[in-house]
N, C-alpha and C. Protein backbone atom coordinates (compact mmCIF):
# COMPACT_ATOMS: atom_id res chain seq x y z
N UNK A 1 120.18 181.66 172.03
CA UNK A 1 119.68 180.30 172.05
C UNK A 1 120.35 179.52 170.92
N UNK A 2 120.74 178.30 170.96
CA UNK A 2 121.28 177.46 170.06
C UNK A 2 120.59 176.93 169.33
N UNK A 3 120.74 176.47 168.04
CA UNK A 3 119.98 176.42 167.12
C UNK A 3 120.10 174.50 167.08
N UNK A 4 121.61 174.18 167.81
CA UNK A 4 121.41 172.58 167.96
C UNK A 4 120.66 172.03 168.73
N UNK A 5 119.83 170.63 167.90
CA UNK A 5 119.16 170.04 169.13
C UNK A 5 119.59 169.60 169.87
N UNK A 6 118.73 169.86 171.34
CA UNK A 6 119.32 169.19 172.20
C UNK A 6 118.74 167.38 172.31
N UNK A 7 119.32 166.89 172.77
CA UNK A 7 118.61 165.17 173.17
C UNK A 7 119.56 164.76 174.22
N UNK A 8 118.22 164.22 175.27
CA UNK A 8 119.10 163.63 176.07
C UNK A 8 119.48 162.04 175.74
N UNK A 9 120.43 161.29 176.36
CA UNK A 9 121.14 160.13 176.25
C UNK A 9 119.60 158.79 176.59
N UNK A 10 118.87 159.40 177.23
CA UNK A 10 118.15 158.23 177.78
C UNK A 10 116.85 158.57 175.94
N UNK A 11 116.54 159.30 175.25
CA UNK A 11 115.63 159.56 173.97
C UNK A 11 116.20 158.88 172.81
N UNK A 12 118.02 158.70 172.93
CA UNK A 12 118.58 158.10 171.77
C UNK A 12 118.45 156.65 171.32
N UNK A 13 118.09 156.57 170.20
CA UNK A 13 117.88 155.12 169.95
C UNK A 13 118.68 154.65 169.26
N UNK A 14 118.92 153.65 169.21
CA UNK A 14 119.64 152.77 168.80
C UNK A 14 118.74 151.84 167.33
N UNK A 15 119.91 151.95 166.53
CA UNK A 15 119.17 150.62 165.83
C UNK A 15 119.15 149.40 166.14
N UNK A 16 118.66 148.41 166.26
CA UNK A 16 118.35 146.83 166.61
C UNK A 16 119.47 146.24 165.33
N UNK A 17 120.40 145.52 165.94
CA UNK A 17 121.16 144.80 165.33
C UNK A 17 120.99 144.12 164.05
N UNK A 18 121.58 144.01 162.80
CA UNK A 18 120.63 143.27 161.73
C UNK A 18 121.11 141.58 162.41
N UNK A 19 120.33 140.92 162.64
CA UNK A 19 119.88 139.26 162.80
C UNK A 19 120.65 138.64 161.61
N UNK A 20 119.46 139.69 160.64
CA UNK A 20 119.81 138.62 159.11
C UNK A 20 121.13 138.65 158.59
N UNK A 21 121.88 139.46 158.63
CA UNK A 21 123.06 139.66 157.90
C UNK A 21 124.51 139.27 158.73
N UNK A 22 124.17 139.05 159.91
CA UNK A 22 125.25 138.17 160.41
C UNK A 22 124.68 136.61 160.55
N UNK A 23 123.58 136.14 160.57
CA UNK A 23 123.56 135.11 160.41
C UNK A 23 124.18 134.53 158.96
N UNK A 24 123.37 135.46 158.17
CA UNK A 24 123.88 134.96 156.45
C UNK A 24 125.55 135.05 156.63
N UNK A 25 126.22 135.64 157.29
CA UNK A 25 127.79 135.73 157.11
C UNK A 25 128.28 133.98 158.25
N UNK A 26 127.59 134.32 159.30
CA UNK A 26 128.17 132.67 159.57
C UNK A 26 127.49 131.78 158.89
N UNK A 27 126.32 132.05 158.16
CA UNK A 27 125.90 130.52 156.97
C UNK A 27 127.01 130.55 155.75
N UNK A 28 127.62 131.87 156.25
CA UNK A 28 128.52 131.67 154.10
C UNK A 28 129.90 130.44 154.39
N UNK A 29 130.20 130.64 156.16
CA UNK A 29 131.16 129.87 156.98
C UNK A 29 130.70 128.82 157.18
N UNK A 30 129.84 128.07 158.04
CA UNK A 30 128.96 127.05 158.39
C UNK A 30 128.87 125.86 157.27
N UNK A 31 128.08 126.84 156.40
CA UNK A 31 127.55 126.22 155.11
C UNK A 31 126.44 125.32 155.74
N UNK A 32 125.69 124.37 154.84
CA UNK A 32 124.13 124.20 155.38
C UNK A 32 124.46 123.01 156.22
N UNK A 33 123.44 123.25 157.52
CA UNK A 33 123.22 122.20 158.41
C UNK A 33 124.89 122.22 159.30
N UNK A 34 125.61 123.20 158.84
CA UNK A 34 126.84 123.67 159.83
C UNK A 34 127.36 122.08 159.75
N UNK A 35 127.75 121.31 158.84
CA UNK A 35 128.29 120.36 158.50
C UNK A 35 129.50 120.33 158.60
N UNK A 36 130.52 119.06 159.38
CA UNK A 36 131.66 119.66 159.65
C UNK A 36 132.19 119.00 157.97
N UNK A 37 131.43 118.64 157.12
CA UNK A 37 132.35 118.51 155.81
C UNK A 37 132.09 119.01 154.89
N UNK A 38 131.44 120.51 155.54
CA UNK A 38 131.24 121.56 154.28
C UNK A 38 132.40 122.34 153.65
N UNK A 39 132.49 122.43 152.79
CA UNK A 39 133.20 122.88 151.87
C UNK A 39 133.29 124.23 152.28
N UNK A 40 134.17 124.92 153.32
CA UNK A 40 133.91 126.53 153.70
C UNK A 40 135.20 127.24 152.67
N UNK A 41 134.47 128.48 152.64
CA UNK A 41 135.71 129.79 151.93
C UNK A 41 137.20 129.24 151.93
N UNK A 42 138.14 129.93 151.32
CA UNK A 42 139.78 129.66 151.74
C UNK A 42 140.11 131.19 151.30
N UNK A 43 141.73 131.34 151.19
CA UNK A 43 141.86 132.50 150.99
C UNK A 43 141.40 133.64 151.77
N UNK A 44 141.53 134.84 150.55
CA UNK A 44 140.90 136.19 150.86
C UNK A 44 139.70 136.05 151.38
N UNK A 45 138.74 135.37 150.55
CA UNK A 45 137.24 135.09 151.04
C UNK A 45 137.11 134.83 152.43
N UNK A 46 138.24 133.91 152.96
CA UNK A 46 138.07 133.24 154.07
C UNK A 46 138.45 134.24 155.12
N UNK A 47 139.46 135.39 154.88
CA UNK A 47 139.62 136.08 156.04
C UNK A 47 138.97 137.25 155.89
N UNK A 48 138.20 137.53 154.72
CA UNK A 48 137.03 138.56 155.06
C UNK A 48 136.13 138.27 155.53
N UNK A 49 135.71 136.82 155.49
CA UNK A 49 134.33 136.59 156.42
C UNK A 49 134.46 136.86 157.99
N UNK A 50 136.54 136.20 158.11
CA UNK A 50 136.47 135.70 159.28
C UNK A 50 136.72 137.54 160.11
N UNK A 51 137.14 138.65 159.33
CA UNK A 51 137.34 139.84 160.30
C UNK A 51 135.37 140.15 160.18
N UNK A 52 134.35 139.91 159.05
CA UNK A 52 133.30 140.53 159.46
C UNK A 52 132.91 139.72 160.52
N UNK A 53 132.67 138.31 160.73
CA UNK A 53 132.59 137.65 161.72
C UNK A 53 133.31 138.31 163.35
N UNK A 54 134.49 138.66 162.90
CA UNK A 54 134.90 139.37 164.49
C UNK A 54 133.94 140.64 164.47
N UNK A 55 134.13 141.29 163.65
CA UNK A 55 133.33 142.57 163.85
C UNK A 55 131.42 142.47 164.09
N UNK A 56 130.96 141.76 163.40
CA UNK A 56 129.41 140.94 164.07
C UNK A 56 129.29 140.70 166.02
N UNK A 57 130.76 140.41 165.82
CA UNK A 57 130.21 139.84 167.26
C UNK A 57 130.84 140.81 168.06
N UNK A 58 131.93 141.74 167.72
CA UNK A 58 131.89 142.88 168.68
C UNK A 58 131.10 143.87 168.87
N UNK A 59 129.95 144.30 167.85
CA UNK A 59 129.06 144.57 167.79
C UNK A 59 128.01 144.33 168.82
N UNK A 60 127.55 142.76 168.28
CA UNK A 60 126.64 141.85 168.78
C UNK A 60 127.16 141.74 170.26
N UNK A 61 128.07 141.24 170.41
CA UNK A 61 127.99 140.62 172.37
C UNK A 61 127.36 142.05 173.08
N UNK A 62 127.92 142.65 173.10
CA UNK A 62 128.03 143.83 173.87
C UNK A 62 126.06 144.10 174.17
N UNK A 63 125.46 144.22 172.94
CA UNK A 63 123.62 144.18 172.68
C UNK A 63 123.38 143.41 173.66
N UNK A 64 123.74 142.04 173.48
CA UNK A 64 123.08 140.47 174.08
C UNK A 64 123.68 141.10 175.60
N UNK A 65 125.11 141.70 175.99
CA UNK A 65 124.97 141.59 177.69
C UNK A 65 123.88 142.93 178.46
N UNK A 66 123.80 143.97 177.50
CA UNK A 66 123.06 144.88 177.89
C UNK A 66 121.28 144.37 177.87
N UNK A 67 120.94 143.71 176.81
CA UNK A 67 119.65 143.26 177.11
C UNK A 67 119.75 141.87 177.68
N UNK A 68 120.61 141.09 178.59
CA UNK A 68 120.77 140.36 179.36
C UNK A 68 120.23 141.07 180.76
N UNK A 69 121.03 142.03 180.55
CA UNK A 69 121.20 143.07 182.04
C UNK A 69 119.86 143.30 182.48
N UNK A 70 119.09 143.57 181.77
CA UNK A 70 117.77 144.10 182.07
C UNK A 70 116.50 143.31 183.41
N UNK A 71 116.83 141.98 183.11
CA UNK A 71 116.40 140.64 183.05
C UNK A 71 116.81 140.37 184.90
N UNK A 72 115.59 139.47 185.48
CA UNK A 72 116.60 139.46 187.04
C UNK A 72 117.54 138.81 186.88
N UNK A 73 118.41 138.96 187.60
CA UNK A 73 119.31 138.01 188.15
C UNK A 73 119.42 136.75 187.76
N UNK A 74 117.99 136.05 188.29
CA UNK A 74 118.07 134.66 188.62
C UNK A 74 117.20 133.99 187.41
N UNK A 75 117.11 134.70 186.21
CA UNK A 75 116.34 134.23 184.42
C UNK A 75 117.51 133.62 184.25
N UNK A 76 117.13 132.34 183.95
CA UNK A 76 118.04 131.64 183.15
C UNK A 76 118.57 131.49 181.87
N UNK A 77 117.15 132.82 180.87
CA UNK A 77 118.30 132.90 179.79
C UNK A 77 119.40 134.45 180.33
N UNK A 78 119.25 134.86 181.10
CA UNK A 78 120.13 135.85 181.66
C UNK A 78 121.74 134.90 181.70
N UNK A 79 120.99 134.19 182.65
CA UNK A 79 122.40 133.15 182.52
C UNK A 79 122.92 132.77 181.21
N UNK A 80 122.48 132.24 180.33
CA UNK A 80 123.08 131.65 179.49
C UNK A 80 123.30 132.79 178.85
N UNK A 81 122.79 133.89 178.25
CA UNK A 81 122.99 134.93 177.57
C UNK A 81 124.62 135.44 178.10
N UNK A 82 124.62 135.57 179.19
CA UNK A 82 125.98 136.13 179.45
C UNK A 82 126.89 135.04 179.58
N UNK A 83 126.64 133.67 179.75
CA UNK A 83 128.04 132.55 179.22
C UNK A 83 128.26 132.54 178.10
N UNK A 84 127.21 133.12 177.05
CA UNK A 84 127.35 133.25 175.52
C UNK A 84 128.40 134.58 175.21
N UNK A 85 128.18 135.57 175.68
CA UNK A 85 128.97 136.39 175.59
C UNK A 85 130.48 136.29 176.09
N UNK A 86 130.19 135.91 177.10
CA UNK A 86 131.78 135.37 177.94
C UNK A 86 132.60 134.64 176.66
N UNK A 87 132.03 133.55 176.34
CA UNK A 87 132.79 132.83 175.11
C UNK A 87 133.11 133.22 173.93
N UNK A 88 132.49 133.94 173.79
CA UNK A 88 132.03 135.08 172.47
C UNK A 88 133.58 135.57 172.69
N UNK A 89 133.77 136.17 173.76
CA UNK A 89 134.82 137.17 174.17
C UNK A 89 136.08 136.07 174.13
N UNK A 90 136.04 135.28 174.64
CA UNK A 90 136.85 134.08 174.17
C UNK A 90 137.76 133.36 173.16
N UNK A 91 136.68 133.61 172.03
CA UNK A 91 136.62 133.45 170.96
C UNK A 91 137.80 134.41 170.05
N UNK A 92 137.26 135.54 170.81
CA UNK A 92 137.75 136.82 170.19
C UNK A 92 139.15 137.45 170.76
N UNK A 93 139.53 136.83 172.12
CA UNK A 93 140.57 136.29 172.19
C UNK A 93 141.86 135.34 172.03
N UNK A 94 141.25 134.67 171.12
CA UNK A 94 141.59 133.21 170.51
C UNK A 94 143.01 133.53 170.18
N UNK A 95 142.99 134.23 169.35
CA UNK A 95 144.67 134.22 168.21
C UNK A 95 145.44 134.85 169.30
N UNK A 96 145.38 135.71 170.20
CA UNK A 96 145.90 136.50 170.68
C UNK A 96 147.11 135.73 171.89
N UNK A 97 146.34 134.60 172.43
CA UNK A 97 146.34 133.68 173.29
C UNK A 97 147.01 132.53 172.83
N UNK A 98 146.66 132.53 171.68
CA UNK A 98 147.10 130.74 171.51
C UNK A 98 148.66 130.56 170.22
N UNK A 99 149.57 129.55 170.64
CA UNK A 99 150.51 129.67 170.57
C UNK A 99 150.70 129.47 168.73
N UNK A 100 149.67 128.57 168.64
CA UNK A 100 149.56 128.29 166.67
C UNK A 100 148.59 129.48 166.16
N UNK A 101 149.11 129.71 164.91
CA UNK A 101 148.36 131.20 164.67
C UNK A 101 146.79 130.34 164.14
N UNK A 102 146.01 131.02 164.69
CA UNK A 102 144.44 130.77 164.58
C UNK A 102 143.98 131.94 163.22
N UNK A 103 144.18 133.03 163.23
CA UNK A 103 143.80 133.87 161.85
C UNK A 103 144.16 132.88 160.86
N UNK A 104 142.75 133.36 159.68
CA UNK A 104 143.13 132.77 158.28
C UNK A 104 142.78 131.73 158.54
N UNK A 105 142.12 131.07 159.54
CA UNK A 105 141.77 129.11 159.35
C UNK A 105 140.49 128.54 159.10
N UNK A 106 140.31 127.49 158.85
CA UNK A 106 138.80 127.59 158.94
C UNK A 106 137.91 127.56 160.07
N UNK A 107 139.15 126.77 160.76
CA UNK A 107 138.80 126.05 162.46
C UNK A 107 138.47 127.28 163.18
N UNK A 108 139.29 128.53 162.77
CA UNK A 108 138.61 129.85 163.85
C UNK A 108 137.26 130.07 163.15
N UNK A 109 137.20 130.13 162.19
CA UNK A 109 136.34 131.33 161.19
C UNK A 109 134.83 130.30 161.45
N UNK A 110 135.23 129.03 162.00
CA UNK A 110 133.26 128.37 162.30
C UNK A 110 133.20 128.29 163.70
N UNK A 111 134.29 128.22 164.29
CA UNK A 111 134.17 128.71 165.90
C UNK A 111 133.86 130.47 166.10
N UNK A 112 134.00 131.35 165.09
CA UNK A 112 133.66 132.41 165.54
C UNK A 112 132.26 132.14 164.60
N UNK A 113 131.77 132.04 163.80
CA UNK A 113 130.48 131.61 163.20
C UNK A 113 129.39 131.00 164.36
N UNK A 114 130.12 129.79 164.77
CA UNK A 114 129.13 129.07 165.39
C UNK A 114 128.67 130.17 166.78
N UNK A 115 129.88 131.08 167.56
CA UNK A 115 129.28 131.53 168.72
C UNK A 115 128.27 132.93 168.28
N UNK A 116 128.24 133.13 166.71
CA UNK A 116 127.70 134.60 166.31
C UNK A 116 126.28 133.90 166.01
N UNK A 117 126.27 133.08 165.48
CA UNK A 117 124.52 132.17 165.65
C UNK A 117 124.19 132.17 166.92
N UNK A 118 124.94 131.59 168.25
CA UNK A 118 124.38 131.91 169.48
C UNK A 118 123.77 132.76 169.82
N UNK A 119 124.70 133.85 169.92
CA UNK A 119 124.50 135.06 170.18
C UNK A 119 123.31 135.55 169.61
N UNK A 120 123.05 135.59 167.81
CA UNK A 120 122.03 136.01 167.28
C UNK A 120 120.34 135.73 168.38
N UNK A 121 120.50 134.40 168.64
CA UNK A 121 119.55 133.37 168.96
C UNK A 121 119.31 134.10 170.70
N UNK A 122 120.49 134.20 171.20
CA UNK A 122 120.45 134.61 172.60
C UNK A 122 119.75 136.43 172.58
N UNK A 123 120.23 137.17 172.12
CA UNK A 123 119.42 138.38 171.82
C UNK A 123 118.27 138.49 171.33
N UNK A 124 117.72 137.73 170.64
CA UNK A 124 116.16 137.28 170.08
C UNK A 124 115.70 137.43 170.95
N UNK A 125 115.89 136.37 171.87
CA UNK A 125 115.23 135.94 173.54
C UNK A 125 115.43 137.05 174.24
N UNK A 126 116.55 137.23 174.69
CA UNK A 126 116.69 138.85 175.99
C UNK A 126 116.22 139.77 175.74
N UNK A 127 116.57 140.18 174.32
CA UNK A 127 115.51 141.32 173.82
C UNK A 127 114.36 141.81 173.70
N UNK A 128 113.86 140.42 173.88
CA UNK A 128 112.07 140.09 174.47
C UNK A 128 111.86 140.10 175.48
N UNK A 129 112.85 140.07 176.45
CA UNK A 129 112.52 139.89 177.57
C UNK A 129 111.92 138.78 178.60
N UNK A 130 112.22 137.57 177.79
CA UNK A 130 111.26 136.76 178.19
C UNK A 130 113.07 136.23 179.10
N UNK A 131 112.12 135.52 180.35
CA UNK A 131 113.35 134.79 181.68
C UNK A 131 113.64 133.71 181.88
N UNK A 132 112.24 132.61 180.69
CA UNK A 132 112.61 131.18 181.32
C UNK A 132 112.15 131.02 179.78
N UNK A 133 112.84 130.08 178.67
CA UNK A 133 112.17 129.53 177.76
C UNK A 133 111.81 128.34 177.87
N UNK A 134 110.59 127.59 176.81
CA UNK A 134 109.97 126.71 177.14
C UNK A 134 110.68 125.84 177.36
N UNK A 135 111.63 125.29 176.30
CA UNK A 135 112.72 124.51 176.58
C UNK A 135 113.72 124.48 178.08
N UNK A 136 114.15 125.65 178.60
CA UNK A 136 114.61 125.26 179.87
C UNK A 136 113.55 125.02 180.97
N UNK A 137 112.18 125.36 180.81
CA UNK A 137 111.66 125.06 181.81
C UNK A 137 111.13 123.80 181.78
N UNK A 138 111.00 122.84 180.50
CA UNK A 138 110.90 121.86 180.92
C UNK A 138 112.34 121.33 180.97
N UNK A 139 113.48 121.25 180.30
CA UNK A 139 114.54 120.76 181.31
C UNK A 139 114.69 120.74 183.08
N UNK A 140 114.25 121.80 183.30
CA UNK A 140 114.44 121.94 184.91
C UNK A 140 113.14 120.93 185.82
N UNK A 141 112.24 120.94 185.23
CA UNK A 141 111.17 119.73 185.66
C UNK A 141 112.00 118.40 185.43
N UNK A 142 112.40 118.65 184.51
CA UNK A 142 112.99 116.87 184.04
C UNK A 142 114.21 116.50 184.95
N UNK A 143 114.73 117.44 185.23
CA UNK A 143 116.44 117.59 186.59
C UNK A 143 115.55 117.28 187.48
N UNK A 144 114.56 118.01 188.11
CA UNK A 144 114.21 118.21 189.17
C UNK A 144 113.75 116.78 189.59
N UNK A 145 112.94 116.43 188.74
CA UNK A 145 112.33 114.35 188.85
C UNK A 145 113.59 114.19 189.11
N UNK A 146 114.71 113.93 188.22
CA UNK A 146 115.52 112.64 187.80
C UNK A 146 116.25 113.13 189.37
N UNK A 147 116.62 114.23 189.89
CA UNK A 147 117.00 114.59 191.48
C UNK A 147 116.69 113.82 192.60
N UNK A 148 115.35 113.79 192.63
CA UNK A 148 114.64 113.47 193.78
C UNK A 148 114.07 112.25 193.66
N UNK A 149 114.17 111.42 192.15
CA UNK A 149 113.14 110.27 192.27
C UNK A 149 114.40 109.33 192.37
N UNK A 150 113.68 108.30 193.37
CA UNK A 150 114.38 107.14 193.93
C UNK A 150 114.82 106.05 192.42
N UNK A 151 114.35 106.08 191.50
CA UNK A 151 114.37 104.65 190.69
C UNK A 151 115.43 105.31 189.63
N UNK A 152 114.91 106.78 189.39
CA UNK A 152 116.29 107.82 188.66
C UNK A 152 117.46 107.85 189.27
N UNK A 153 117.33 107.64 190.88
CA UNK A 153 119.04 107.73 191.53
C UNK A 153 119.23 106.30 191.77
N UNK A 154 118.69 105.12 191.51
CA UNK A 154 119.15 104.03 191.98
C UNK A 154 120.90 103.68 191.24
N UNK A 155 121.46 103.01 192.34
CA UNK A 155 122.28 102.77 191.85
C UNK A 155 122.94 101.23 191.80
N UNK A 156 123.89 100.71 190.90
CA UNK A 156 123.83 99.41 191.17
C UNK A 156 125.26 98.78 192.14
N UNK A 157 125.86 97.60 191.56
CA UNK A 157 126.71 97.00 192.67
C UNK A 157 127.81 97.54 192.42
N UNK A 158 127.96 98.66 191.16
CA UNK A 158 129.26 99.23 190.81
C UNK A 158 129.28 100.64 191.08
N UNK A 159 128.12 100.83 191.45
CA UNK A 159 127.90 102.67 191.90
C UNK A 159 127.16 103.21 191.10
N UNK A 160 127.09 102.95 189.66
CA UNK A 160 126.91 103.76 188.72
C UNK A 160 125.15 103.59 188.31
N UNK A 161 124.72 104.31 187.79
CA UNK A 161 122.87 104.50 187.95
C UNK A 161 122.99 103.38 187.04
N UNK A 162 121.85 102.59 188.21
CA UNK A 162 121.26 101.30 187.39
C UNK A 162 120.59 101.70 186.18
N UNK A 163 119.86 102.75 185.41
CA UNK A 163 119.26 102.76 184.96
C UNK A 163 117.80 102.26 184.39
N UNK A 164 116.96 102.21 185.58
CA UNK A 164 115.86 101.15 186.15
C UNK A 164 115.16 102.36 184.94
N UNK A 165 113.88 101.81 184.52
CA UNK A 165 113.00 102.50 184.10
C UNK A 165 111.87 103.57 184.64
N UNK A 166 111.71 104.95 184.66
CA UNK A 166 110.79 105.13 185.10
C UNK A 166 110.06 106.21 183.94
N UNK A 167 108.64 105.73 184.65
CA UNK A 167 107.55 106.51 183.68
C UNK A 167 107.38 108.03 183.38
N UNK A 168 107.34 107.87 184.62
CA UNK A 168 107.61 109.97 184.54
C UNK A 168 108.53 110.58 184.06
N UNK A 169 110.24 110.13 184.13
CA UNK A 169 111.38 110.61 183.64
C UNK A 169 111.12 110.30 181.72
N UNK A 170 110.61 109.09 181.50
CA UNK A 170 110.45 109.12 180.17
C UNK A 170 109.17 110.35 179.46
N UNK A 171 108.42 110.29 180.46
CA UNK A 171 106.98 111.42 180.17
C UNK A 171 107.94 113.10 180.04
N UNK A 172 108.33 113.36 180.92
CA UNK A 172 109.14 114.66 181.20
C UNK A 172 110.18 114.83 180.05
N UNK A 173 111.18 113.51 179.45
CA UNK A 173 112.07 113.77 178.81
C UNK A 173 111.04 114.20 177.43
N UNK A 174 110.04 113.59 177.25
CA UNK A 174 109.44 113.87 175.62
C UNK A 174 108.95 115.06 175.93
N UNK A 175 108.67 115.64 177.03
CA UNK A 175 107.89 116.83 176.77
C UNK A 175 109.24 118.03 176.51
N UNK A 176 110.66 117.63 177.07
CA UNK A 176 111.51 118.97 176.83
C UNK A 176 112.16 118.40 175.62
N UNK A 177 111.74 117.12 174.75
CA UNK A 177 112.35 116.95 173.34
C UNK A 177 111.65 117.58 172.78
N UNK A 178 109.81 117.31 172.77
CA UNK A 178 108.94 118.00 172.38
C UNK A 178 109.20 119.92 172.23
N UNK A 179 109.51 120.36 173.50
CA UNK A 179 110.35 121.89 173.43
C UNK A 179 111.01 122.06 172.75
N UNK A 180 112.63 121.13 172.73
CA UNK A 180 113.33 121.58 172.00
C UNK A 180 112.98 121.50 170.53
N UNK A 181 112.56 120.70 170.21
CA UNK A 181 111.85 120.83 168.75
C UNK A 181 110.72 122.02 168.47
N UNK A 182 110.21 122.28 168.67
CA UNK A 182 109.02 123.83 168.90
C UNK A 182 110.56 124.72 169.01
N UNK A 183 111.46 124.80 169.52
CA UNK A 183 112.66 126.31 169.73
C UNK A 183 113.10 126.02 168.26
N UNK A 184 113.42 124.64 167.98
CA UNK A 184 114.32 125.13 166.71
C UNK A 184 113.49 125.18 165.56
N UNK A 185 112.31 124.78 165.17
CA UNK A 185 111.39 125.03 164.31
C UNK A 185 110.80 126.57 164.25
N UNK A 186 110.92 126.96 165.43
CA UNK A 186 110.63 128.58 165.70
C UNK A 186 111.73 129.52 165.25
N UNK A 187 112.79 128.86 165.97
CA UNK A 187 114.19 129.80 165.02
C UNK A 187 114.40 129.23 163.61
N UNK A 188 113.92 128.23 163.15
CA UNK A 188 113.95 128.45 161.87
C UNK A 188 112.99 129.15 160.92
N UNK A 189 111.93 129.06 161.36
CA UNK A 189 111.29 130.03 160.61
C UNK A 189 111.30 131.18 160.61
N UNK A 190 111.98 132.03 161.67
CA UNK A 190 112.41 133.45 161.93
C UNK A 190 113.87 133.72 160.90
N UNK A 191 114.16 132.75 161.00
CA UNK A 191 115.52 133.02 159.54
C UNK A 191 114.94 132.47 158.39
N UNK A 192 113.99 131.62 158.05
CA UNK A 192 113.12 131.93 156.41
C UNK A 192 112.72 132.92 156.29
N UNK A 193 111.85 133.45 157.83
CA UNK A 193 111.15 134.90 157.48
C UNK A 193 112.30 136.14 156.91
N UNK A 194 113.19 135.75 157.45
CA UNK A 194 114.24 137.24 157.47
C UNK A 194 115.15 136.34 156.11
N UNK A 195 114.83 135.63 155.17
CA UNK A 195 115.61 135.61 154.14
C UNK A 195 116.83 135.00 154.60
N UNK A 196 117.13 134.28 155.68
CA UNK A 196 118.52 133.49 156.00
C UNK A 196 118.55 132.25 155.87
N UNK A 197 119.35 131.55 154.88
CA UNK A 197 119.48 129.91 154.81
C UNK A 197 119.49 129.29 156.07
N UNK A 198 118.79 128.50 156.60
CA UNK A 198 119.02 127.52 157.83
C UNK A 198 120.14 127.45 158.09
């Protein structure tokens, strides 16, 4: 008898990605409020952020499409979770592809920043499992009016939407501003909690 344990593949766990420590690496890029006149790294600094930044997100995508996967089909953060990754991959194709060298810039190093915050944000969600967040589901009420209601599709003598007023489209739009404000007040306090600068 062998003295190694055995384990099967489906008992092995995995550790859960650290959140905090790639967010803090695209805030060291970003800088606060992801300002495009922040003062980011140069140099050495700048291309060590920008290979941990590649390495975060080769890491990271791969998590976000597997706990995408889980999810039906037809969850819409399923959807977006895997256009996040797609770009992600994109991203990470960048220099490889493009004819001006992209390594070493700043312009890559907050484009790979900005899609590793996605990502962070998109695995939060899939990983929970949750299929519709509040925010898209009231977007999709608010499509769905502005679709079907006559005063939302009016159009004028040039084609283009009169833009007539209606009550409900204004009621619907505050309730998915109202959302989106509740998502990002929620992801921000999940990066105070975890010690990450906004």
């Amino acid at each position: 008898m062998s003295a190694k344990l055995q384990t099967s593949p489906d008992t092995t766990a995995l550790a859960p990605p650290d959140l905090a420590t790639m967010r803090e690496t695209a805030h060291r890029v970003l800088g606060p409020d992801s300002a495009p006149d922040a003062v980011p790294p140069a140099g050495e600094e700048l291309d060590t952020l920008t290979a941990a930044l590649r390495g975060h997100i080769e890491l990271l995508a791969p998590e976000v499409e597997r706990a995408a996967g889980q999810l039906p089909e037809n969850a819409p953060t399923r959807s977006s979770a895997l256009a996040c990754v797609g770009e992600a991959s994109g991203k990470l194709r960048a220099p490889e592809l493009s004819s001006a060298p992209l390594s070493g810039t700043v312009m890559y190093a907050r484009r790979l920043a900005r899609v590793l915050a996605a990502l962070c944000d998109h695995y939060e969600i899939v990983s929970a499992g949750i299929e519709v967040t509040s925010m898209q589901r009231a977007f999709v009420r608010l499509a769905d009016h502005c679709l079907g209601c006559a005063t939302c599709r009016a159009v004028g003598d040039k084609g283009w939407n009169a833009g007539l007023p209606c009550e409900e489209e204004s009621r619907l739009y505050e309730v998915y501003r109202a959302a989106r404000a509740r998502a990002s007040a929620a992801r921000l306090a999940r990066r105070h909690a975890a010690g990450v600068p906004a």
